[in-house]
Protein backbone atom coordinates (compact mmCIF):
# COMPACT_ATOMS: atom_id res chain seq x y z
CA UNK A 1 30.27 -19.52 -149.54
CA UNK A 2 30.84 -16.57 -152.22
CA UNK A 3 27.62 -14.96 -151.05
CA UNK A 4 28.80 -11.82 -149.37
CA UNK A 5 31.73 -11.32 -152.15
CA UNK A 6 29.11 -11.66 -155.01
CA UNK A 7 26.32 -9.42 -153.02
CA UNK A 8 28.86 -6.98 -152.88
CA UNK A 9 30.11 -7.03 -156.41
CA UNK A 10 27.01 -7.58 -158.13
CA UNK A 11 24.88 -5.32 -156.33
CA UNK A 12 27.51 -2.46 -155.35
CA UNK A 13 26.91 -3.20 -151.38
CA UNK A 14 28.75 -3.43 -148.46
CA UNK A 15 27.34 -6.62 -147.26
CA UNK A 16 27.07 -6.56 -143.14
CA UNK A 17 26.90 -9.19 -140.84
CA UNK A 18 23.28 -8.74 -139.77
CA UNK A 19 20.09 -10.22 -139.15
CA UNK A 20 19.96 -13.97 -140.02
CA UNK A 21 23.35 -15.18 -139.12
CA UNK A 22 23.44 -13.36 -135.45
CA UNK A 23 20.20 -14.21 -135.05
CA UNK A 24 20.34 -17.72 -135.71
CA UNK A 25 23.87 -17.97 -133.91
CA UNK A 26 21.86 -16.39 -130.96
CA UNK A 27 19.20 -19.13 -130.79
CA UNK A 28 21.48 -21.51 -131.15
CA UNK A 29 24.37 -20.72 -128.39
CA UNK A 30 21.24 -20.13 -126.08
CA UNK A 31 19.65 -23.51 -126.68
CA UNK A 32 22.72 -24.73 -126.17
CA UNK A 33 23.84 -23.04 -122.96
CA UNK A 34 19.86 -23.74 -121.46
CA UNK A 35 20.42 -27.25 -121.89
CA UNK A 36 23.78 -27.31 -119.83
CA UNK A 37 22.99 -24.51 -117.58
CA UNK A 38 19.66 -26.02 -116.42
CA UNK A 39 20.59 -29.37 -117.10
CA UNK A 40 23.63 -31.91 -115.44
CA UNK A 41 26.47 -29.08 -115.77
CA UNK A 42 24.43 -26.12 -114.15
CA UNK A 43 26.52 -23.01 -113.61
CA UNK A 44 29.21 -25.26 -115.22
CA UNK A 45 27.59 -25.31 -118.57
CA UNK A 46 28.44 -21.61 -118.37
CA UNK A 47 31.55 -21.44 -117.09
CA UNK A 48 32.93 -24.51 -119.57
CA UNK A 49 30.77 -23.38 -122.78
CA UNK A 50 30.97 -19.56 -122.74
CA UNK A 51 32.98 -17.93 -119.93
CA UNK A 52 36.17 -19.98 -120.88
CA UNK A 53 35.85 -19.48 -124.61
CA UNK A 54 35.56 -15.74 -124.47
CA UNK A 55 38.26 -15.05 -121.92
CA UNK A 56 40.41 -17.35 -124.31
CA UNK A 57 39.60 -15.88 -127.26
CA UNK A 58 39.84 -12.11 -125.79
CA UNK A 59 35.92 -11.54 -126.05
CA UNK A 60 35.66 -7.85 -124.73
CA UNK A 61 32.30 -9.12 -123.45
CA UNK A 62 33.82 -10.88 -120.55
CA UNK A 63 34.42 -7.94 -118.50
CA UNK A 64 31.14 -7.04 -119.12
CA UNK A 65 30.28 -5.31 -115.77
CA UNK A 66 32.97 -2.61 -116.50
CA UNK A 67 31.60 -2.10 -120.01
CA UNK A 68 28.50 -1.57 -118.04
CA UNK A 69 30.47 1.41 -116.14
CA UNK A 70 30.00 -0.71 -112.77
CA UNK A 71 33.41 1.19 -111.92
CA UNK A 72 32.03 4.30 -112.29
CA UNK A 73 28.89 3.44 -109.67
CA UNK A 74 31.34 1.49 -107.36
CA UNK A 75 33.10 4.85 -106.68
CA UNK A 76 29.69 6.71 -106.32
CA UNK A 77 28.75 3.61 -103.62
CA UNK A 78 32.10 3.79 -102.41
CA UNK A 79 31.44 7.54 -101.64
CA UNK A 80 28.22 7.16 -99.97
CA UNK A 81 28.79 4.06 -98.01
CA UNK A 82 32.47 3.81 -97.79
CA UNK A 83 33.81 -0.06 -96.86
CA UNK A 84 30.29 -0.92 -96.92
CA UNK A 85 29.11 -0.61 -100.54
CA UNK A 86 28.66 -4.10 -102.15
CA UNK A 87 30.47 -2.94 -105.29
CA UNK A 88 30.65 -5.01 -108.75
CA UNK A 89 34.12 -5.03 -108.88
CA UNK A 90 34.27 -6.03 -104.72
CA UNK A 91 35.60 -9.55 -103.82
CA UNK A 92 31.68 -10.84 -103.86
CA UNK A 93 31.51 -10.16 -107.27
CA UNK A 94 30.70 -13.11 -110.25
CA UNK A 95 33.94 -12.89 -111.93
CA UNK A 96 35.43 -13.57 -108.17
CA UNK A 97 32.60 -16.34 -107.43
């Protein structure tokens, strides 16, 4: 429980969260969805086990296509092919499905 405290005081460190815990946490959380996701829940498993959570917990990840500047290239599309660009942030998109 002390670990990071003691690595820190002991060795003179800042002690990071790194390697084994987010990789383990990232095996884990996918097992986990791949079981619901391509299991009984489907697209549910999602939805229930990781959508929900981050949007409730205020996980910056969950409006991940405008991290990925999808704004930015819905204005280029917009542009080019004016009412007809299937843009990200368009009624079609996931968050909207």
């Amino acid at each position: 429980q002390s670990f990071q405290a003691d690595a820190a005081r002991e060795a003179g460190i800042f002690h990071h969260l790194i390697t084994l815990p987010t990789y383990h946490t990232a095996a884990l959380s996918t097992d986990n969805l791949a079981k619901e996701y391509f299991g009984e829940q489907g697209m549910l498993g999602y939805v229930a086990g990781v959508q929900r959570k981050e949007i409730r917990q205020g996980i910056a990840c969950v409006k991940h296509q405008n991290m990925a500047g999808s704004d930015m290239g819905d204005d280029h599309k917009e542009y080019f092919a004016g009412e007809a660009a299937l843009k990200a942030a368009g009624e079609d998109n996931t968050m909207n499905q």
